[in-house]
Protein backbone atom coordinates (compact mmCIF):
# COMPACT_ATOMS: atom_id res chain seq x y z
CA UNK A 1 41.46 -17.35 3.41
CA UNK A 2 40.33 -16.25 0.01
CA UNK A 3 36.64 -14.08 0.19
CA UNK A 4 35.14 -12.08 -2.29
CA UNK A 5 32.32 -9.82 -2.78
CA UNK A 6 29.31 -9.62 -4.93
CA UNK A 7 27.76 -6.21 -4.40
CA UNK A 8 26.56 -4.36 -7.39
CA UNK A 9 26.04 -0.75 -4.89
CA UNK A 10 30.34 -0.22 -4.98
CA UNK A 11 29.58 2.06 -1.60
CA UNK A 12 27.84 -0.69 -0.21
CA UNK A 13 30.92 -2.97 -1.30
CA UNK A 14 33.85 -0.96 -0.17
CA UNK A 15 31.60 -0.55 3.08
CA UNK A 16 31.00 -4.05 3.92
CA UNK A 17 35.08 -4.82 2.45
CA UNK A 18 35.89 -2.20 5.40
CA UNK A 19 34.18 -3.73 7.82
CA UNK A 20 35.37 -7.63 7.14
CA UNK A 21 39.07 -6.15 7.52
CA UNK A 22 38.07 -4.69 10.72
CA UNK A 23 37.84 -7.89 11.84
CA UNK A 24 41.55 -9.05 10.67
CA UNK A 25 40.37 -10.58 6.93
CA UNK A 26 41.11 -9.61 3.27
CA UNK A 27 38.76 -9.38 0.62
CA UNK A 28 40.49 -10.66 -2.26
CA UNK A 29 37.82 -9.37 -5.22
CA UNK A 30 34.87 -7.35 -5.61
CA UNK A 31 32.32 -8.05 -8.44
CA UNK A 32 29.40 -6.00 -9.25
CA UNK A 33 27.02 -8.23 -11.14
CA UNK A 34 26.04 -11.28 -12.33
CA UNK A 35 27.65 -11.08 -15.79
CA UNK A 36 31.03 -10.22 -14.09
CA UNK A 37 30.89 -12.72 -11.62
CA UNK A 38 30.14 -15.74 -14.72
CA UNK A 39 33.30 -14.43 -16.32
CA UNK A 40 35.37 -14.27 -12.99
CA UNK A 41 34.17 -17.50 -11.57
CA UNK A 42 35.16 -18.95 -14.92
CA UNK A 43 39.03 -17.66 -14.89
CA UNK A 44 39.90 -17.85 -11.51
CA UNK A 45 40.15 -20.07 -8.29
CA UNK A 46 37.00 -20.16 -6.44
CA UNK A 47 36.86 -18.78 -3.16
CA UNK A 48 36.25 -20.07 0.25
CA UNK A 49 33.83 -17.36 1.07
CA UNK A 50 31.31 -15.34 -0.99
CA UNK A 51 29.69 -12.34 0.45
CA UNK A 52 26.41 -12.29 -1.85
CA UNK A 53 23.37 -9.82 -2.23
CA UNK A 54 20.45 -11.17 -3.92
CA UNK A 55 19.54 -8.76 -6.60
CA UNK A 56 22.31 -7.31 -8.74
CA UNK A 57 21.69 -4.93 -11.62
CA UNK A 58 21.68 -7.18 -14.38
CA UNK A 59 19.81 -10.23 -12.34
CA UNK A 60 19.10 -12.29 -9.15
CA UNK A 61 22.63 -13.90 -7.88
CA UNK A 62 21.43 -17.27 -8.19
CA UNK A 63 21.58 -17.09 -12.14
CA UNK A 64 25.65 -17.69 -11.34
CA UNK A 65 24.79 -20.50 -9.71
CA UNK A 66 23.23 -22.21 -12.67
CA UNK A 67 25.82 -21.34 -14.60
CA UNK A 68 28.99 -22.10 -13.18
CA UNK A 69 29.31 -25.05 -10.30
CA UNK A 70 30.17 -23.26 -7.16
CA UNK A 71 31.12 -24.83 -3.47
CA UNK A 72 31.80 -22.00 -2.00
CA UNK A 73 30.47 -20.97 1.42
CA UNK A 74 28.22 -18.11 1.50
CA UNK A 75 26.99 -15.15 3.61
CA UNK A 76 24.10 -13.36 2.17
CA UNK A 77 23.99 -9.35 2.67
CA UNK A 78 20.59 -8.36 1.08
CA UNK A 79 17.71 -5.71 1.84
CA UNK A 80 15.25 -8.82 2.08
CA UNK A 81 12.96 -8.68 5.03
CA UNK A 82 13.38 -12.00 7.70
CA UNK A 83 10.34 -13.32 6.62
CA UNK A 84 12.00 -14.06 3.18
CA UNK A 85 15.54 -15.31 4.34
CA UNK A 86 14.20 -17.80 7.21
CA UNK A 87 14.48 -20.55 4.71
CA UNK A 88 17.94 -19.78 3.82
CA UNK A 89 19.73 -20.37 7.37
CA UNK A 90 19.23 -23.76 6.86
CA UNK A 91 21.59 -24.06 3.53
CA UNK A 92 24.03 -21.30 3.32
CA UNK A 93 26.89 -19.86 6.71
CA UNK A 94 24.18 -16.81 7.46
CA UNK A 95 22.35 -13.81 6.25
CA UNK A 96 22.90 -10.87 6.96
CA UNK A 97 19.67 -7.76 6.81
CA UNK A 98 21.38 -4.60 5.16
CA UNK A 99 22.75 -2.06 6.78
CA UNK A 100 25.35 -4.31 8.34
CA UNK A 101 25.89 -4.40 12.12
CA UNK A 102 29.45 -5.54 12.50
CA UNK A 103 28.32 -7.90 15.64
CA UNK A 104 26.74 -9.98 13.03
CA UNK A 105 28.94 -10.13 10.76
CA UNK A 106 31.31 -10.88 13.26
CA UNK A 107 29.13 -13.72 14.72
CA UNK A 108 28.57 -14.47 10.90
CA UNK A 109 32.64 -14.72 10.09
CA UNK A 110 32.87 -17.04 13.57
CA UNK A 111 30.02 -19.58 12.01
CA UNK A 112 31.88 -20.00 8.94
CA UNK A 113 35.12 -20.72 10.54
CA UNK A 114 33.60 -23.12 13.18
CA UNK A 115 31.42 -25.07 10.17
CA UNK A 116 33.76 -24.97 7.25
CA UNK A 117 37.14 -25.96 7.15
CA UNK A 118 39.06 -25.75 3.95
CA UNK A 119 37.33 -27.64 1.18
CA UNK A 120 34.91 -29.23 3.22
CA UNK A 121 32.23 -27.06 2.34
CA UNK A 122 28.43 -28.44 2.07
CA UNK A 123 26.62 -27.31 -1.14
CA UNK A 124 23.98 -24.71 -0.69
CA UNK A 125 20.63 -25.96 -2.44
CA UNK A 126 19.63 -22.41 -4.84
CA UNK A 127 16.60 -23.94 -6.40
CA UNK A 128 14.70 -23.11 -2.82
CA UNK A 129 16.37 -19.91 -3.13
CA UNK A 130 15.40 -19.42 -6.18
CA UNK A 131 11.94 -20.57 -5.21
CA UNK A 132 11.89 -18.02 -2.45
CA UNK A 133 12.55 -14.85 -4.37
CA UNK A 134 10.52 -15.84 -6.82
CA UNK A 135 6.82 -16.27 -4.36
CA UNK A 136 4.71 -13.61 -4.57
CA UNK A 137 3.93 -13.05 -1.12
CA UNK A 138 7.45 -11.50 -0.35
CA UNK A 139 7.74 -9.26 -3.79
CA UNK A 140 5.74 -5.85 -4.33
CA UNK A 141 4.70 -6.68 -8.46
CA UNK A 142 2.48 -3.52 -10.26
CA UNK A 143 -1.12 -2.22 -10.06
CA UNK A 144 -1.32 -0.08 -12.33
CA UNK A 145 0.90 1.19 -15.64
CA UNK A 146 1.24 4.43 -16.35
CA UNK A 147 0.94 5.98 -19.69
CA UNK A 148 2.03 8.89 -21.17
CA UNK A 149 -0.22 10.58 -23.58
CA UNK A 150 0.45 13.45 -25.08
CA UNK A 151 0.64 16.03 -22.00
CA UNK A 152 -1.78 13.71 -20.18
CA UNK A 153 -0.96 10.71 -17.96
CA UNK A 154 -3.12 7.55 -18.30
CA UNK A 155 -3.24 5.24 -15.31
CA UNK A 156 -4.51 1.52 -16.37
CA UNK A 157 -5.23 -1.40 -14.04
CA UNK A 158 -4.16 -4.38 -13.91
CA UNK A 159 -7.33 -5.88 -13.83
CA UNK A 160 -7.96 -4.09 -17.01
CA UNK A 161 -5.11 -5.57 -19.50
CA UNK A 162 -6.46 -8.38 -21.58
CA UNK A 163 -2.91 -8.82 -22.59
CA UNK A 164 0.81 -7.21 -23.12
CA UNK A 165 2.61 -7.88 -26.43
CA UNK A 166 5.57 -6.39 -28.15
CA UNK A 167 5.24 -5.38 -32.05
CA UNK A 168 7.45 -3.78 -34.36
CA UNK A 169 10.48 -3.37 -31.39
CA UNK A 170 7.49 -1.49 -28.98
CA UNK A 171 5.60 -2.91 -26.01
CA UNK A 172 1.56 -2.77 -25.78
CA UNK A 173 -0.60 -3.04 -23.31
CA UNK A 174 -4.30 -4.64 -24.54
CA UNK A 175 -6.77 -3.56 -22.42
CA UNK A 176 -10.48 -4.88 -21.97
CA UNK A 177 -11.95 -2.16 -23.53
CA UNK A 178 -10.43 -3.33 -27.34
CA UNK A 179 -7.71 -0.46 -27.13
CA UNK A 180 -3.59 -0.24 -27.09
CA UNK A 181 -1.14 1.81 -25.39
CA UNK A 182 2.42 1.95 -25.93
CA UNK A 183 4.64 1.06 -23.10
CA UNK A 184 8.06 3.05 -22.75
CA UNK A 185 9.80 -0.38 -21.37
CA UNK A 186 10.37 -3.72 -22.97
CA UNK A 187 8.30 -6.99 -22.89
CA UNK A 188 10.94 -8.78 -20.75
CA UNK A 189 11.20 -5.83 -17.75
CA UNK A 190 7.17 -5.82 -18.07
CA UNK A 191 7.43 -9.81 -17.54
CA UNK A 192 9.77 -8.76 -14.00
CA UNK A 193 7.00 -6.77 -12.83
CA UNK A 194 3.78 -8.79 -12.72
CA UNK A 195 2.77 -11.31 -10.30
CA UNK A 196 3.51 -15.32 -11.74
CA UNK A 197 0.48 -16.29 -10.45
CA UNK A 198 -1.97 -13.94 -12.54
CA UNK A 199 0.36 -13.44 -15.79
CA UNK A 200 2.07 -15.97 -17.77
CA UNK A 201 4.51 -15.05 -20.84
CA UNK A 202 3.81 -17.40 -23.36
CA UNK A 203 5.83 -16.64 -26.19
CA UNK A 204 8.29 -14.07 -26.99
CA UNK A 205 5.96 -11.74 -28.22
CA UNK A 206 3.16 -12.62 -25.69
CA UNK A 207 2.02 -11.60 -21.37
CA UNK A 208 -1.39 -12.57 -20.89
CA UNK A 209 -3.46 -12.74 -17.66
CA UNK A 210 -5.49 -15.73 -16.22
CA UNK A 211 -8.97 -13.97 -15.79
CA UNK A 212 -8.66 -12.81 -19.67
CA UNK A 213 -8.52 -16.52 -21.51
CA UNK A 214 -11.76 -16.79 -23.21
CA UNK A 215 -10.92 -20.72 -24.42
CA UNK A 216 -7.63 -22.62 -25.23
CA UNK A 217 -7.58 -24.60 -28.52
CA UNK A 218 -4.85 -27.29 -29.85
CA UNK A 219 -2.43 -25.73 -32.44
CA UNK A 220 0.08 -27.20 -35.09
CA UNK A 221 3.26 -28.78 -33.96
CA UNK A 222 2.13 -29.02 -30.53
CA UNK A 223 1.57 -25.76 -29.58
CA UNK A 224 -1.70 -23.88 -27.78
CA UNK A 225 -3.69 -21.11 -28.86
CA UNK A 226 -5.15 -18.75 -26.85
CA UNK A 227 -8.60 -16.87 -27.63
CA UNK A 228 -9.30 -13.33 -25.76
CA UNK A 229 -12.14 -11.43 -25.71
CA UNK A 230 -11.15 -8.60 -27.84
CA UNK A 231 -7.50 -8.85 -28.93
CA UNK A 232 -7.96 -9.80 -33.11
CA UNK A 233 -4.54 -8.36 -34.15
CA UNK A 234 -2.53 -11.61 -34.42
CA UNK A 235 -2.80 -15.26 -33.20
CA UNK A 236 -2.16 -16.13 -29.27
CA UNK A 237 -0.24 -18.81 -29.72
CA UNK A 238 1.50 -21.02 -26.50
CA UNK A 239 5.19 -21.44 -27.50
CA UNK A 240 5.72 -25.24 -27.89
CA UNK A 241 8.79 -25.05 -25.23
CA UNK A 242 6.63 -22.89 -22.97
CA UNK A 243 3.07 -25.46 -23.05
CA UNK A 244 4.40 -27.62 -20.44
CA UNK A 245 5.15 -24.40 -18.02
CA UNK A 246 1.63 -23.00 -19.36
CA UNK A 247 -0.57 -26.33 -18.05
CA UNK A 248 1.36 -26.41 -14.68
CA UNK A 249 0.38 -22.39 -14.58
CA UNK A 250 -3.20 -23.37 -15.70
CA UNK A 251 -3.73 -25.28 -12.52
């Protein structure tokens, strides 16, 4: 039997690789993120079992998935509360809530033998897990951003940004009150750590919030622009790929 591991914590891997040969099994290879495991998955026999957490340092797992086709069964090992993983029993051998017991992942082993024999492995449907780790309700997004000022530390709310755009290679927030702070982080970790529901990137350069769109004109070449209260700097312009996305968001 040919199993793998996708871990990007390598104590966490070698832990969980122990414990599977406990129970008379070989991991055959141990990747570490999501980059890797593109590469590897592209070189090299897939296997008949993936153990897979979630959220590896350079993405969520199911960004494989949509690159490379992939019928292998897996087991999920993740830090994700119950709540968030009911869904997932339905379409993949098991889940199993970190740290490990080894009477699950025993129990978990036994389900995969019992339910998939040799190629006859039923395809796991990743859009409603990507779906899943993407809902609000089960993430923790920000408040508040921090900002360093001098010898001084500047807490801003959420409520307060009117928007976040990046300029000359630096990240700004825009806050109600017509003024900018540098961020020490990029526009696309910012993006990671706001709730979907309340902020929408619309371009490459711009994050704005719902509550802070003042009125939404028609643009050239089908794009949008957006007016805010007090941000004059440049034009809020809707990225033509990105309208579509922006209406569904709208409503």
């Amino acid at each position: 039997m040919n199993i793998i591991i996708i871990e990007d914590e390598k104590p966490a891997a070698r832990l969980l690789q122990r414990k599977v040969e406990k129970l008379g099994l070989s991991i055959t290879q141990m990747l570490h993120s999501v980059e890797e495991a593109i590469f590897w998955f592209q070189n090299n026999p897939h296997p008949d079992l993936i153990f897979l957490d979630i959220q590896l340092s350079d993405g969520l797992s199911f960004e494989i998935f949509e690159s490379i086709q992939i019928t292998s069964a897996v087991i999920f090992t993740t830090a994700y509360d119950e709540y968030a993983l009911r869904a997932f029993k339905l379409n993949s051998i098991d889940y199993l809530l970190k740290p490990i017991d080894e009477e699950e992942l025993e129990a978990a082993i036994v389900k995969f033998k019992n339910q998939f024999q040799k190629h006859t492995i039923a395809s796991l449907d990743f859009d409603a897990i990507k779906k899943m780790l993407t809902n609000p309700i089960d993430r923790n997004y920000k408040k508040r951003f921090t900002i360093k000022m001098g010898q001084q530390l500047k807490m801003i709310a959420i409520e307060d940004i009117e928007c976040i755009y990046s300029e000359n290679k630096g990240t700004y927030i825009h806050t109600v009150d017509n003024r900018d702070y540098l961020l020490d982080t990029t526009l696309e970790q910012v993006e990671t750590e706001l709730n979907p529901k309340d902020f929408f990137r619309i371009s490459r350069k711009f994050i704005i919030p719902l509550k802070a769109i003042k009125e939404i004109q028609m643009h050239s070449n089908s794009r949008l622009k957006v007016i805010l209260p007090t941000y004059k700097n440049d034009e809020v312009i809707v990225a033509r790929e990105r309208v579509n996305d922006f209406k569904d968001w709208l409503n």
